[in-house]
Protein backbone atom coordinates (compact mmCIF):
# COMPACT_ATOMS: atom_id res chain seq x y z
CA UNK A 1 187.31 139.05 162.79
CA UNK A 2 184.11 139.21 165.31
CA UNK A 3 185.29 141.77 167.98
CA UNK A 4 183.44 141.93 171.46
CA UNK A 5 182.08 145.08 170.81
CA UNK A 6 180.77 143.26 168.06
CA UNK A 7 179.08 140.90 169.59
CA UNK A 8 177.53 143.13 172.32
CA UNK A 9 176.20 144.81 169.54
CA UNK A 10 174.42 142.03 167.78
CA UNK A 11 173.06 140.76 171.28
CA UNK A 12 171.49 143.92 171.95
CA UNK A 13 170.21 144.30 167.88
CA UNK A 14 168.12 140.56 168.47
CA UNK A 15 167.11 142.40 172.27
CA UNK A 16 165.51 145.20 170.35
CA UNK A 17 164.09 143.32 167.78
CA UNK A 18 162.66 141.33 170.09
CA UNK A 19 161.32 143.85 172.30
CA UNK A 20 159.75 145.59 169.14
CA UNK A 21 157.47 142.63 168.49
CA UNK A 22 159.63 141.32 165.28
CA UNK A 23 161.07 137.91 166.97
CA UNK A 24 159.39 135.59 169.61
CA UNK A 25 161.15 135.04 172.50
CA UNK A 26 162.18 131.29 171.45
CA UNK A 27 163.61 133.05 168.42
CA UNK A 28 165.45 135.14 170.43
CA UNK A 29 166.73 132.39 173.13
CA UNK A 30 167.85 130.46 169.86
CA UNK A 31 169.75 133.28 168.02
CA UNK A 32 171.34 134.39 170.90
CA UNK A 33 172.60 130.71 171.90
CA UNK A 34 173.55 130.85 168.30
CA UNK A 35 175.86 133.67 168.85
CA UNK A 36 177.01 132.49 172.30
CA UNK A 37 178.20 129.38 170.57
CA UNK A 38 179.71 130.37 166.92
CA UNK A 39 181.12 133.86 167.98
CA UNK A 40 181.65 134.29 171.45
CA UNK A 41 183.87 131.11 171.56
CA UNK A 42 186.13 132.45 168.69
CA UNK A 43 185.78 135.68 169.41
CA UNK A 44 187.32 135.26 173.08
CA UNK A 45 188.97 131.90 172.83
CA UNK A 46 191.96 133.29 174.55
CA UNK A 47 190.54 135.22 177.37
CA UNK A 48 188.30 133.43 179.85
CA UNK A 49 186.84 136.76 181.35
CA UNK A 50 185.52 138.33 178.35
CA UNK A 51 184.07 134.74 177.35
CA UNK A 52 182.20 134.66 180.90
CA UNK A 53 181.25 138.37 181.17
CA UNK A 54 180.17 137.77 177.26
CA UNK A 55 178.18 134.60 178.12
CA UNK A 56 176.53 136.25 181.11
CA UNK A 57 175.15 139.27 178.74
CA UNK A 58 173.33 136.81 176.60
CA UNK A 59 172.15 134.61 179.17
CA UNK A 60 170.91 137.82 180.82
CA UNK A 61 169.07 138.49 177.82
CA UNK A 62 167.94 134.94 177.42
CA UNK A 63 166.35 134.97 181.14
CA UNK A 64 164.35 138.32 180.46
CA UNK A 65 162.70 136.95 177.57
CA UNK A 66 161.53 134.00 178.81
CA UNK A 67 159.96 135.78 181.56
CA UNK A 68 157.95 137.87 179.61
């Protein structure tokens, strides 16, 4: 089972990689709306905080890359 601790981590893995040079940032903005959508959901299907506090990490993410 994907934990939230979990998923933070693999959010911030694709941030570093991306950071490092290794993914594009449209590679990035796709993997992590991959993650939002196949784990997040599952992950926190039952709690509607950690699925908004979750979502806003990513999209966080999402927003710095595309404005580099």
């Amino acid at each position: 089972m994907t934990t939230t601790n979990d998923i933070i981590a693999e959010a911030r893995t694709l941030e570093a990689e991306f950071k490092a040079g290794r993914i594009s940032a449209g590679e990035l903005k796709e993997l992590l709306e991959d993650l939002k959508h196949n784990k997040v959901i599952v992950a926190s299907a039952g709690d509607l905080q950690v699925k908004g506090q979750l979502f806003e990490l990513i999209d966080g993410i999402i927003a710095v890359a595309g404005a580099i």
